[in-house]
C-alpha atoms as a PDB file:
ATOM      1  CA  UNK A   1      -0.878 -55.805 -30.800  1.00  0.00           C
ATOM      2  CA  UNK A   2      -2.083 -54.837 -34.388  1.00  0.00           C
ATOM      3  CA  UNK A   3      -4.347 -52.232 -32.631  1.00  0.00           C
ATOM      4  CA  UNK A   4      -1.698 -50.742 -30.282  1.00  0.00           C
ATOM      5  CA  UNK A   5       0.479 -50.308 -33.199  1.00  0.00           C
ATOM      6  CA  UNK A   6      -1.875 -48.030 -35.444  1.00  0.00           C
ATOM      7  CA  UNK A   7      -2.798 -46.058 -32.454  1.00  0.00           C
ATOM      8  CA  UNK A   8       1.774 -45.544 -32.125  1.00  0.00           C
ATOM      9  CA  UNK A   9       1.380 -44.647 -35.647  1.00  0.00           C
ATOM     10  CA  UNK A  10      -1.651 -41.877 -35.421  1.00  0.00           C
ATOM     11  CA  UNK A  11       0.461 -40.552 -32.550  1.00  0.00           C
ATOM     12  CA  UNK A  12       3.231 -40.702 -34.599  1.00  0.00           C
ATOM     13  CA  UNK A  13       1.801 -39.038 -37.570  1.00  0.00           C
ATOM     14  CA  UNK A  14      -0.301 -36.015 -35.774  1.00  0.00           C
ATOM     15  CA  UNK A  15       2.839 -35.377 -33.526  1.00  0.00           C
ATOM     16  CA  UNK A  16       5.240 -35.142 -37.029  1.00  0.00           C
ATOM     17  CA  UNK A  17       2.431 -33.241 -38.639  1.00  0.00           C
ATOM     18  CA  UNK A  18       2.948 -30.747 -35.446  1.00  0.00           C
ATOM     19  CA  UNK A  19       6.143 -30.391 -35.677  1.00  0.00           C
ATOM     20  CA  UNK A  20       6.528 -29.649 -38.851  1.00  0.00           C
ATOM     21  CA  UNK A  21       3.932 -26.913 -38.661  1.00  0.00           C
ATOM     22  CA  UNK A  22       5.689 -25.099 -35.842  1.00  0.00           C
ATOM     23  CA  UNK A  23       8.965 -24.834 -37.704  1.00  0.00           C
ATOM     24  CA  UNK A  24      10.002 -21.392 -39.028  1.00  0.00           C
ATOM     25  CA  UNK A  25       9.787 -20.848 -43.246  1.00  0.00           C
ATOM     26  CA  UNK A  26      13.354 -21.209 -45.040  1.00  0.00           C
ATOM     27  CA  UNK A  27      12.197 -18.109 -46.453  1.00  0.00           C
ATOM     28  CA  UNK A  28      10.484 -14.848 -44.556  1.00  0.00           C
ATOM     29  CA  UNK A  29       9.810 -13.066 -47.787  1.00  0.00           C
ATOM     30  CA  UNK A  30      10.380  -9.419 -47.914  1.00  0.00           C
ATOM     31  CA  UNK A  31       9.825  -8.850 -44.110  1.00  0.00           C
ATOM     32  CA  UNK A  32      13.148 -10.901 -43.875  1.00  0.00           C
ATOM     33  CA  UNK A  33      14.948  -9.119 -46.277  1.00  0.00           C
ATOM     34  CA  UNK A  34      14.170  -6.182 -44.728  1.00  0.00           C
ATOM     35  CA  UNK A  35      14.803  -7.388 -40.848  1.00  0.00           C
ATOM     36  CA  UNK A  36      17.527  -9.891 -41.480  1.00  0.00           C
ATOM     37  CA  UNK A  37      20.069  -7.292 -41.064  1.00  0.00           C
ATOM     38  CA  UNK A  38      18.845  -6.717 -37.351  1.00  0.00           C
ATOM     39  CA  UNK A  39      18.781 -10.414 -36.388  1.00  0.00           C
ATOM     40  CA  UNK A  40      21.917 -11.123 -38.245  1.00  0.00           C
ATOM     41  CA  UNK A  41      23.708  -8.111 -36.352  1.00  0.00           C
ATOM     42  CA  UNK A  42      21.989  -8.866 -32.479  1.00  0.00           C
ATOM     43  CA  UNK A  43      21.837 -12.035 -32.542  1.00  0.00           C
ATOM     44  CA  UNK A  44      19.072 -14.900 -32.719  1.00  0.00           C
ATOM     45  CA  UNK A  45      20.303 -17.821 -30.542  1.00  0.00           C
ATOM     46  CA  UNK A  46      17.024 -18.381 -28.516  1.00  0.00           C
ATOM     47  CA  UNK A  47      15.383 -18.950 -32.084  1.00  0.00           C
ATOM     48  CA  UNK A  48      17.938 -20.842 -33.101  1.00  0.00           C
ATOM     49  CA  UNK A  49      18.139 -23.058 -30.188  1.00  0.00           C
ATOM     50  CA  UNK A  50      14.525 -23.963 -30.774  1.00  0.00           C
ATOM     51  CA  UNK A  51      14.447 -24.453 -34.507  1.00  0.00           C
ATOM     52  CA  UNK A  52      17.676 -26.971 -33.753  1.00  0.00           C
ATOM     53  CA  UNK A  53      15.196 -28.887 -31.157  1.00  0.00           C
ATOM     54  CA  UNK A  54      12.490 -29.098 -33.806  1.00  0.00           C
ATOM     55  CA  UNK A  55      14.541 -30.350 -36.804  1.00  0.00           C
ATOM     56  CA  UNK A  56      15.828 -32.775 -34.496  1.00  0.00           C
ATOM     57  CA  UNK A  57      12.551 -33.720 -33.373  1.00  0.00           C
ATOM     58  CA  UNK A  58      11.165 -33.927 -36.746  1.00  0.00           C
ATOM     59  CA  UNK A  59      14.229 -36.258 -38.143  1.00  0.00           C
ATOM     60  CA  UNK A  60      13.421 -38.419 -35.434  1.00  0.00           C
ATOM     61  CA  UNK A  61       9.609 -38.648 -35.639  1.00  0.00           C
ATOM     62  CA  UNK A  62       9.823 -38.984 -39.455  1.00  0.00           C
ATOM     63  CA  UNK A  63      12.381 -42.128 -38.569  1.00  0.00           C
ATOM     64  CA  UNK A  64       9.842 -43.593 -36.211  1.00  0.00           C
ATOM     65  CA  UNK A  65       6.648 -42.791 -38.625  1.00  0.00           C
ATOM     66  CA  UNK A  66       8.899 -44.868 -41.372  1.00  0.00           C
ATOM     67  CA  UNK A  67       9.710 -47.287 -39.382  1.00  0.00           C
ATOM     68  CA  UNK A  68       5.819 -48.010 -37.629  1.00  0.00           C
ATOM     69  CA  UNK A  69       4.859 -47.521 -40.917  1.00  0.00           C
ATOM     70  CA  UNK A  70       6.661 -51.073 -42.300  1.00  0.00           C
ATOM     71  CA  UNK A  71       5.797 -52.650 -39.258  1.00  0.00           C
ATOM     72  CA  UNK A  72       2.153 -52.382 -39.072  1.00  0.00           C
ATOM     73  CA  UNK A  73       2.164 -53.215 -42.554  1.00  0.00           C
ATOM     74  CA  UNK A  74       3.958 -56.325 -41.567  1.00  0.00           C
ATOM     75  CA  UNK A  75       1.896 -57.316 -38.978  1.00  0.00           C
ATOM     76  CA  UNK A  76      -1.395 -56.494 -40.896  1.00  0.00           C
ATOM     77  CA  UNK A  77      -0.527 -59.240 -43.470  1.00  0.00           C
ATOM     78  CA  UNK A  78       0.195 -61.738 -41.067  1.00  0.00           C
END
């Protein structure tokens, strides 16, 4: 059990770290400045759909990775 639990958690953790590295930057620097106007006027709904998916994905990876976190710390001082 104790060992089936830290692998959860490695899975856990690589797949957060992941996801977080596949998100878009809050801020594009001056390339964004510069393009923002274009995606704010067309459109960006693919992107957005995707970066929706991802925070999601993140909240609830960083919820399990909390969560497995307490747990095998639990069951380790047992």
């Amino acid at each position: 059990m104790d060992i089936a639990l830290k692998i959860l958690l490695v899975i856990f953790s690589v797949g957060l770290i992941a996801v977080v590295l596949l998100q878009k930057g809050k801020s594009a620097g001056l390339s964004g400045a510069i393009s923002g106007g274009a995606e704010h006027l067309f459109g960006k709904q693919k992107a957005r759909g995707l970066d929706l998916f991802l925070q999601r994905l993140t909240i609830a990876l960083a919820v399990g990775f909390f969560v497995l976190s307490l747990v095998v710390a639990y069951v380790v001082q047992q």
